[in-house]
Protein backbone atom coordinates (compact mmCIF):
# COMPACT_ATOMS: atom_id res chain seq x y z
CA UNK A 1 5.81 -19.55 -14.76
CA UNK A 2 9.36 -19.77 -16.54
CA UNK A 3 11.69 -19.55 -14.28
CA UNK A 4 13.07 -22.71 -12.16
CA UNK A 5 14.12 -22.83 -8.36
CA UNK A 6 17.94 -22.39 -9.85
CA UNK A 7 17.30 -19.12 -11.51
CA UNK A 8 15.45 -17.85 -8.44
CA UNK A 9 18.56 -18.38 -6.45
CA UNK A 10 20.46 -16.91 -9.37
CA UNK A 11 18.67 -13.85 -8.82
CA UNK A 12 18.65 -13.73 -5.19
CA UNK A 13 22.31 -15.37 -4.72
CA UNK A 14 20.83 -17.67 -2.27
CA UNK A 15 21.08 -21.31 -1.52
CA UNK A 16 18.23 -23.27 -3.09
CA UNK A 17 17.14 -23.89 0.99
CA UNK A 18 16.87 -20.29 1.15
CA UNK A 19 14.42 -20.56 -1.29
CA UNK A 20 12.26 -23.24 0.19
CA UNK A 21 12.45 -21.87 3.46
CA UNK A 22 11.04 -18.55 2.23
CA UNK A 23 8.68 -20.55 0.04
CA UNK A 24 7.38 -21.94 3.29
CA UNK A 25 7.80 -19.74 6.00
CA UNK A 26 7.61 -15.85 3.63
CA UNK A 27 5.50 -16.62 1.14
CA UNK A 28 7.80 -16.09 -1.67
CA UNK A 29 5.11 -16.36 -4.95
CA UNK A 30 5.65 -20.00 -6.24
CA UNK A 31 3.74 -22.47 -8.19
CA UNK A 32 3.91 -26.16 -8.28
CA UNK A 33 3.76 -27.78 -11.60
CA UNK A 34 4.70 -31.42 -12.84
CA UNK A 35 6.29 -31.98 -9.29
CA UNK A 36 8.67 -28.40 -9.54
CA UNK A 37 8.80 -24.85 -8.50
CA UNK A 38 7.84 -21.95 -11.22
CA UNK A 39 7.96 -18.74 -10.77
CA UNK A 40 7.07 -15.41 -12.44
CA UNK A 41 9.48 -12.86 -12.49
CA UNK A 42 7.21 -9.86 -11.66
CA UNK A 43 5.99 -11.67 -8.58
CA UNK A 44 9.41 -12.22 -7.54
CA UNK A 45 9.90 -7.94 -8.03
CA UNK A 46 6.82 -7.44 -6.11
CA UNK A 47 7.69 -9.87 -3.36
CA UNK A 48 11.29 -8.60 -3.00
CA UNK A 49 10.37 -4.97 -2.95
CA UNK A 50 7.65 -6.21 0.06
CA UNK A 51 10.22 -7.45 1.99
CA UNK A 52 13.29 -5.99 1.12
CA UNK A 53 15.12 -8.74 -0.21
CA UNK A 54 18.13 -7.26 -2.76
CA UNK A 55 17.95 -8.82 -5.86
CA UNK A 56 20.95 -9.33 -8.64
CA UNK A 57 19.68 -6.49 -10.30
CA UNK A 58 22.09 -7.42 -13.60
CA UNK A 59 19.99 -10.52 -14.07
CA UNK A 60 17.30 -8.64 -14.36
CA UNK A 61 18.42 -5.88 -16.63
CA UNK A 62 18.96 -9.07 -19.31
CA UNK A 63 16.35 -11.05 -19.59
CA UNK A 64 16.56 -11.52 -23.40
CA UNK A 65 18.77 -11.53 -26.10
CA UNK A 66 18.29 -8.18 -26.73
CA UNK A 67 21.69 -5.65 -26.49
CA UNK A 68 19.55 -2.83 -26.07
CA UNK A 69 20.82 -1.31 -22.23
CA UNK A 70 18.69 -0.68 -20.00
CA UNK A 71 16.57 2.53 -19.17
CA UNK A 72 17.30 3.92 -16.00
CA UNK A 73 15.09 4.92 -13.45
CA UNK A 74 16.30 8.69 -13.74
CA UNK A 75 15.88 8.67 -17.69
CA UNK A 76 12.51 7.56 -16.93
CA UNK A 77 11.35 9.90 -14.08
CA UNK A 78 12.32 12.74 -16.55
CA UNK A 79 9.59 11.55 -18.52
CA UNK A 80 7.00 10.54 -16.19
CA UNK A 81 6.82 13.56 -13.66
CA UNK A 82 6.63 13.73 -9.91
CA UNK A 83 3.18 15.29 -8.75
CA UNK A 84 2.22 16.43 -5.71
CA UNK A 85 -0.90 16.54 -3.23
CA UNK A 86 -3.08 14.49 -5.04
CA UNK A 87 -6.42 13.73 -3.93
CA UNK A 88 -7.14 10.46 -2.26
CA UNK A 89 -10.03 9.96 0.29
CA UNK A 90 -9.88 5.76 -0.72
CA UNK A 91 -7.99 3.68 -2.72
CA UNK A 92 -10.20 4.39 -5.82
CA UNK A 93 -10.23 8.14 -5.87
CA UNK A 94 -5.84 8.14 -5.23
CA UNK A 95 -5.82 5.44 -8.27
CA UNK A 96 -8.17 7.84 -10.33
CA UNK A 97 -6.28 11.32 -9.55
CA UNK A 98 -3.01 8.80 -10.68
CA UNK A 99 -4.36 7.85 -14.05
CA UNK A 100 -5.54 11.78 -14.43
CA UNK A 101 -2.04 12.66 -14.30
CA UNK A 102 -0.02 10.20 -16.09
CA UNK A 103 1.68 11.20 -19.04
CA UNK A 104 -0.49 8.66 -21.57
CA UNK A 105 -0.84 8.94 -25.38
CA UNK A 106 -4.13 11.07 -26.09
CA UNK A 107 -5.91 7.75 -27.50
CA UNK A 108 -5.62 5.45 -24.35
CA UNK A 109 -8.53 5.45 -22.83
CA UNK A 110 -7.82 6.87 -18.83
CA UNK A 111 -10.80 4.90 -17.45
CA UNK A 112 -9.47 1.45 -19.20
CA UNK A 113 -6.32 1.60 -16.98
CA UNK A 114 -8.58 2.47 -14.17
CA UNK A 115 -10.01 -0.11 -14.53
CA UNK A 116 -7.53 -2.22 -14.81
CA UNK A 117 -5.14 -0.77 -12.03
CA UNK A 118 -8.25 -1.71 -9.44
CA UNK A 119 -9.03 -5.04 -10.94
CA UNK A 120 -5.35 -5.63 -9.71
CA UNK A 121 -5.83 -4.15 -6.32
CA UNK A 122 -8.71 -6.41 -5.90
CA UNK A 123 -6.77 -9.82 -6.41
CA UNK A 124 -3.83 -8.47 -4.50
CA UNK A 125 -2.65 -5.20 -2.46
CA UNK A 126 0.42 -3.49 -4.98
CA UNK A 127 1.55 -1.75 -1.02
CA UNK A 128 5.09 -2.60 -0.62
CA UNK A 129 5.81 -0.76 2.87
CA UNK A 130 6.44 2.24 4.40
CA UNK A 131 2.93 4.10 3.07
CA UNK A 132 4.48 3.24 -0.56
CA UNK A 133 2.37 1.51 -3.12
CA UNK A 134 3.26 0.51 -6.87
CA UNK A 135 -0.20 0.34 -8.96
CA UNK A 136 0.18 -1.98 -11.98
CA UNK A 137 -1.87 -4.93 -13.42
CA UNK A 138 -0.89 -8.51 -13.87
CA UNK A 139 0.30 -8.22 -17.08
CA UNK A 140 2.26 -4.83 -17.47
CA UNK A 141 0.82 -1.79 -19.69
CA UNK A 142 2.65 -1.70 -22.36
CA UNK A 143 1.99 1.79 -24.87
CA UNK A 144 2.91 3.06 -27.96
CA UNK A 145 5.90 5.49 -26.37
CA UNK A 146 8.68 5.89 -27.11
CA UNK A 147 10.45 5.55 -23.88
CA UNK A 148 8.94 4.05 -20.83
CA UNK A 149 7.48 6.55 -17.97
CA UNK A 150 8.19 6.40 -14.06
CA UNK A 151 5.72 8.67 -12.22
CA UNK A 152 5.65 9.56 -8.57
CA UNK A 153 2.58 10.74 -7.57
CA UNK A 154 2.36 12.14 -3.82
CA UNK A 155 -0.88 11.65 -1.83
CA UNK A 156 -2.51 14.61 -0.10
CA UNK A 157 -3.71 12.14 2.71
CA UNK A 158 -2.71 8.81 3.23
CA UNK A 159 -5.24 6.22 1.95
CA UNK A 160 -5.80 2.37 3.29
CA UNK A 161 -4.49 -0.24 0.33
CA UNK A 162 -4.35 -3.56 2.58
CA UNK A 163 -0.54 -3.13 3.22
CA UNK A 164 1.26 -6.09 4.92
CA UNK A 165 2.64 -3.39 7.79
CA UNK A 166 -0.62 -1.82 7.84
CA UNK A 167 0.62 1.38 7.48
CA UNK A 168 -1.85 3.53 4.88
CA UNK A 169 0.09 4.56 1.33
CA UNK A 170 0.40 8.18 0.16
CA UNK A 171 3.15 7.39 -2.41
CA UNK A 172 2.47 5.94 -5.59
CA UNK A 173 4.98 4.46 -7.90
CA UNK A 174 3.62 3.79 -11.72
CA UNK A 175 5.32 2.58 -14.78
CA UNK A 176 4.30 2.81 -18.08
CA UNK A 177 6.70 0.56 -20.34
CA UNK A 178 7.33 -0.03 -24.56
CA UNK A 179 8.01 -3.36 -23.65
CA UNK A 180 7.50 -5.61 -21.28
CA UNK A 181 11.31 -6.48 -21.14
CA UNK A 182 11.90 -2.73 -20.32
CA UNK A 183 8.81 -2.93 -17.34
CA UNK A 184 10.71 -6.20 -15.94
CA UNK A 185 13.66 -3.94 -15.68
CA UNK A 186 12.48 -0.64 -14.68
CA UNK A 187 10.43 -2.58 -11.86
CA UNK A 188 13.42 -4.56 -11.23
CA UNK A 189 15.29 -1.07 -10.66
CA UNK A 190 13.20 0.54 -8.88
CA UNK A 191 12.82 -2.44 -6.29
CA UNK A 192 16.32 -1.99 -5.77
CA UNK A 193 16.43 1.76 -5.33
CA UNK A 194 13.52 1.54 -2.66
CA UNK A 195 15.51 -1.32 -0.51
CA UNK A 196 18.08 2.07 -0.26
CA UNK A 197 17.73 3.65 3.07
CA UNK A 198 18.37 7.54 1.67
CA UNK A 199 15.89 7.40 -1.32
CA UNK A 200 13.66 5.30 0.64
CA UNK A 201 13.05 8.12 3.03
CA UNK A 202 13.27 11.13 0.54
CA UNK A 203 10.10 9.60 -0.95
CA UNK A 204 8.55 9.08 2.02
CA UNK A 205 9.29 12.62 3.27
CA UNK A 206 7.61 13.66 -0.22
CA UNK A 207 10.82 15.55 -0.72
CA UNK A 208 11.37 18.16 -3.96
CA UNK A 209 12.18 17.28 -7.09
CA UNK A 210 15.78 17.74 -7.00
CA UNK A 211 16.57 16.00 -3.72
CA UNK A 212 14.92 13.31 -5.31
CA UNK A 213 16.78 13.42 -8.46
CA UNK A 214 20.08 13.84 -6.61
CA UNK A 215 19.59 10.09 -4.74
CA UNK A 216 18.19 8.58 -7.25
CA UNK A 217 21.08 9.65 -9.44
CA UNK A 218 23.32 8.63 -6.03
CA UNK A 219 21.57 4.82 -6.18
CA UNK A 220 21.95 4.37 -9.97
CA UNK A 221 25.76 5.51 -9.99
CA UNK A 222 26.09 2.89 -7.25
CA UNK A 223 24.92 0.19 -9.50
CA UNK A 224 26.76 1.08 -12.72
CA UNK A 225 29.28 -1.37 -11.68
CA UNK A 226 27.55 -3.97 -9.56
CA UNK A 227 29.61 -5.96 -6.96
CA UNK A 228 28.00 -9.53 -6.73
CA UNK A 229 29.37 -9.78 -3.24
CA UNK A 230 28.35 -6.12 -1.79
CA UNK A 231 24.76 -7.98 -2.58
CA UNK A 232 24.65 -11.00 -1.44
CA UNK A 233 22.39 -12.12 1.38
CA UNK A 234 23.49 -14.23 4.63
């Protein structure tokens, strides 16, 4: 719970009654402690994604000292794979044919993240809209790798996770992360990509692998050089 109602509207570039009012009336993730407002910043991803609320995706792609820049989503899809027609049937068998197919190091144990993916689900639905869902646990998996993996795994039939819209998921998103400085900014990325209309619906459509390559190279080359004011929310 670092972060204060200031760097919430920092991130949002919102008025700090913005932020109450979606405190009270959208359930934006907060915690009262000592008489203030914390939040976490993976809460904040998850609950922007949900709803669609653009975040200042620069913040985001900082949150330490560290010069290192950022790995982008594209870099990381490269490494992580897009797979298609996985089996689902419920929400356990789609996250088990996920874990089967992510690209882990041979001595993580497969059933471990299982595990851990559906402990997750069980607090909370990771179903951000839209039939898309992004599995992950509280804290984020971080590996030994040596870059962090996107993977896109498409359901053969759509499968009931508890979304908000009700609408069943048969896209998965998962991220497997170094660091967990490089997961807060992949997931920060990749909650800005989906809030774009054109590789919001390629994914949907469970298009090929290059047309989804092609927009999400199109929505990174937008954000190269981010325009505060092209973002900011009325």
């Amino acid at each position: 719970m670092e972060l204060t109602v200031r760097d919430v509207t920092r991130f949002f570039r919102v008025s700090e009654s913005t932020v109450s009012r979606w405190i009270k009336r959208r359930g934006l993730p907060a915690h009262f402690v000592g008489g203030h407002y914390r939040f976490h910043r993976t809460e904040l991803l998850e609950w922007a994604t949900s709803n669609r609320v653009q975040i200042s995706l620069e913040l985001f792609d900082h949150t330490d000292s560290d010069s290192q820049p950022a790995q982008t989503l594209c870099e990381s899809l490269e490494a992580g794979g897009i797979f298609y027609k996985l089996p689902g049937g419920d929400k356990n068998c789609a996250l088990r044919a996920l874990v089967q197919v992510l690209p882990l190091p041979e001595e993580v144990d497969r059933e471990l993240v299982l595990q851990l993916f559906l402990a997750r689900e069980a607090t909370a639905s990771t179903a951000v809209g839209d039939g898309i869902a992004i599995p992950h646990v509280r804290n984020p998996i971080v590996l030994h790798v040596g870059q962090a993996h996107l993977t896109i795994a498409f359901l053969k039939d759509p499968v009931d996770f508890g979304a908000l819209d009700g609408k069943p998921v048969h896209v998965l998103f998962s991220i497997i992360s170094p660091t967990n400085r490089i997961h807060l900014q992949l997931l920060s990325r990749l909650s800005f990509a989906l809030q774009d209309g054109g590789f919001r619906t390629t994914v949907i459509d469970h298009a090929s692998r290059v047309e989804i390559m092609r927009e999400l190279n199109r929505v990174e080359g937008n954000v190269a050089m981010p325009d505060p004011e092209s973002r900011r929310i009325v």
